[in-house]
Structure formats: C-alpha cells, structure tokens
C-alpha atoms as a PDB file:
ATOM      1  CA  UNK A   1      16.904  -5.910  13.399  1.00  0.00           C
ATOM      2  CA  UNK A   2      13.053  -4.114  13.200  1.00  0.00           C
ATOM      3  CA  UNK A   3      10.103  -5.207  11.607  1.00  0.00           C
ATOM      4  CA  UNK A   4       8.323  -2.458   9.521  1.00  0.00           C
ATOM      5  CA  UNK A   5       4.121  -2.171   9.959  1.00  0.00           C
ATOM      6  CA  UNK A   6       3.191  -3.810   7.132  1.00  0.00           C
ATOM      7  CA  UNK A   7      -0.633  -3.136   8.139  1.00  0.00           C
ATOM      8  CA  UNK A   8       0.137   0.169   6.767  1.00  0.00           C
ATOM      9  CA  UNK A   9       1.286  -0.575   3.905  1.00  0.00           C
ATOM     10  CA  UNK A  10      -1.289  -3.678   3.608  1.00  0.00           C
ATOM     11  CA  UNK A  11      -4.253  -0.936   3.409  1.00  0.00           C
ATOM     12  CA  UNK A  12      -2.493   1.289   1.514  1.00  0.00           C
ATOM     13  CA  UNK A  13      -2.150  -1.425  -1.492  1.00  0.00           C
ATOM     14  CA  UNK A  14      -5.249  -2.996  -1.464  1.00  0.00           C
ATOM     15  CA  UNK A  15      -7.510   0.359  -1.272  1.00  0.00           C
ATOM     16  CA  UNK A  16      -6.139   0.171  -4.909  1.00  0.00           C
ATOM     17  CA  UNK A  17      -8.319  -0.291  -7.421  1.00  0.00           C
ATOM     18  CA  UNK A  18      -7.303  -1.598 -11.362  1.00  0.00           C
ATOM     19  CA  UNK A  19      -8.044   1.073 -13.458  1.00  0.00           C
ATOM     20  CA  UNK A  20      -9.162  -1.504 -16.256  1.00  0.00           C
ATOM     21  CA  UNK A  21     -10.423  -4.355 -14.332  1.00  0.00           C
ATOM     22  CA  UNK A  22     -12.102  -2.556 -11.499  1.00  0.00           C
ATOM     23  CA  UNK A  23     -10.877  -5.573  -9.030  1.00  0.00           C
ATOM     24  CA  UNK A  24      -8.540  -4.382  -5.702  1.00  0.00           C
ATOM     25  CA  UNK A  25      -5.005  -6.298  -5.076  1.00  0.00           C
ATOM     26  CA  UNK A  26      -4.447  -8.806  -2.723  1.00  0.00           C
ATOM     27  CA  UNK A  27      -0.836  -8.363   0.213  1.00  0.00           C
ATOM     28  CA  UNK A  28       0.752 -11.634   1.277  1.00  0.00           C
ATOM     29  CA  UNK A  29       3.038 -11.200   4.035  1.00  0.00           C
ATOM     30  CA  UNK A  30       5.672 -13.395   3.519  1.00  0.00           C
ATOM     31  CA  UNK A  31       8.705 -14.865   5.257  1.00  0.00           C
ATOM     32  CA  UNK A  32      10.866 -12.740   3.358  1.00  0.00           C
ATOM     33  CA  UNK A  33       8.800  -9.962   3.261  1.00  0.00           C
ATOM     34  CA  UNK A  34       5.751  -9.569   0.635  1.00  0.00           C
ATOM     35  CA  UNK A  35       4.003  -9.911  -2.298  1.00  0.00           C
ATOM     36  CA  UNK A  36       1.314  -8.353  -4.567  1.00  0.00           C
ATOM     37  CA  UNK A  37      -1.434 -10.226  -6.135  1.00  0.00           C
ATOM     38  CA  UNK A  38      -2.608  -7.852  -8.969  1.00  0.00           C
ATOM     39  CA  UNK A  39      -5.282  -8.971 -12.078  1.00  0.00           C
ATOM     40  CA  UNK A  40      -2.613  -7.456 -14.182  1.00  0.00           C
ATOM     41  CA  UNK A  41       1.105  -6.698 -14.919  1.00  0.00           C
ATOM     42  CA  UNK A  42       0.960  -2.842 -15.701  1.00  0.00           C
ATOM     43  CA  UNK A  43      -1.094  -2.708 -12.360  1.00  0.00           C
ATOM     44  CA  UNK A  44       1.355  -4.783 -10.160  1.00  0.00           C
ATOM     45  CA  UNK A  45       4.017  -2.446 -11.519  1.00  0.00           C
ATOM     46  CA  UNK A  46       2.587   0.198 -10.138  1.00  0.00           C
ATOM     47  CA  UNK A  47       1.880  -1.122  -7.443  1.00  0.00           C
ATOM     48  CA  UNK A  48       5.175  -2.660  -6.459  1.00  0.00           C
ATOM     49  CA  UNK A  49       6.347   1.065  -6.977  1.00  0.00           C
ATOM     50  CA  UNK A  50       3.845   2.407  -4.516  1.00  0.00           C
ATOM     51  CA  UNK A  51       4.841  -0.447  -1.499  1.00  0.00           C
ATOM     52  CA  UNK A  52       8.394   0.647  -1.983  1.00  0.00           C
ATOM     53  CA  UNK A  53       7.684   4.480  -1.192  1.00  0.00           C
ATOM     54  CA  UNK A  54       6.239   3.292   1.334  1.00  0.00           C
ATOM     55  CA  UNK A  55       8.497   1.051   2.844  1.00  0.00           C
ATOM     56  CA  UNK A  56      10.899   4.354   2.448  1.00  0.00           C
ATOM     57  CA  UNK A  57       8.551   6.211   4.423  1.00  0.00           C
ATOM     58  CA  UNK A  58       7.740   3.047   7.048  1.00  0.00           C
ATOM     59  CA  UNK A  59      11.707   3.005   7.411  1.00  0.00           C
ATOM     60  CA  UNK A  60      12.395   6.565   7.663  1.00  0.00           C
ATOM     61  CA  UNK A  61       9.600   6.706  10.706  1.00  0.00           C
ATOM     62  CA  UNK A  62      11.466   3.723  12.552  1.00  0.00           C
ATOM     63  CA  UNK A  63      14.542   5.113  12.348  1.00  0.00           C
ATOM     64  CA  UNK A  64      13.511   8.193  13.830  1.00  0.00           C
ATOM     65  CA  UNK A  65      11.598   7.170  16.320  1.00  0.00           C
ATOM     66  CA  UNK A  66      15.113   4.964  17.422  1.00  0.00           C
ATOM     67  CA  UNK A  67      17.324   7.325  16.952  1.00  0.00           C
ATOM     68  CA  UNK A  68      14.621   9.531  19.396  1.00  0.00           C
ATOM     69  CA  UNK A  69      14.799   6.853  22.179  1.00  0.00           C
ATOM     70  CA  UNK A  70      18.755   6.403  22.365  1.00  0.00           C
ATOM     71  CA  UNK A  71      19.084   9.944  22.809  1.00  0.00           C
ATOM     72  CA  UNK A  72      16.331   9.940  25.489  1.00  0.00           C
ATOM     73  CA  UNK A  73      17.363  11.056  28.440  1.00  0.00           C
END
C-alpha cells in the first residue's frame, strides 16, 4: 500500500509538553504502526487525538500527491 511520514508526526508529538508534569512524550514506531509513551493518561489522550489528525492530514497529502502522478501526463 503507502507508508505515511511518521517523522512528521514523530516531532509533532513529542514537542508536547505535560501540562502537569512538565516531561515531553516519547513515539515508538511500531510494526503495526505506533505508540505514545505519555507520564499520564489525560495527556496520552490527548495526545492519541492529536497523532490521529494528523495521520488524517499525512493521508490526505499522499493521496493527493498519487492521485497528481496518475493523472500526470
């Protein structure tokens, strides 16, 4: 299929910082995609909401940019 640029999204998440702990996230690539270290739940949350956005956004770019270069002439 297409991989998405998950160094995007990798700075994206951990320029976060926990409002209460002060302490940034940590991405794990994964095999089946990715995880979120976090020092807390609420944070993670919020967190795992902001990496889907931007998956959305990674997605919508790749798709684009294919749909672009079949219709290339």
């Amino acid at each position: 299929m297409f991989d998405l640029n998950y160094d995007v999204i990798k700075q994206e998440i951990e320029s976060e910082i926990c409002g209460e702990h002060g302490i940034h996230p940590e991405f794990i690539k994964t095999e089946e995609g990715f995880g979120i270290k976090a020092c807390c739940d609420p944070f993670r949350m919020a967190l795992v909401q902001k990496s889907e956005k931007s998956i959305e956004e990674q997605t919508e770019k790749l798709l684009n940019k294919i749909m672009k270069d079949m219709f290339k002439e």
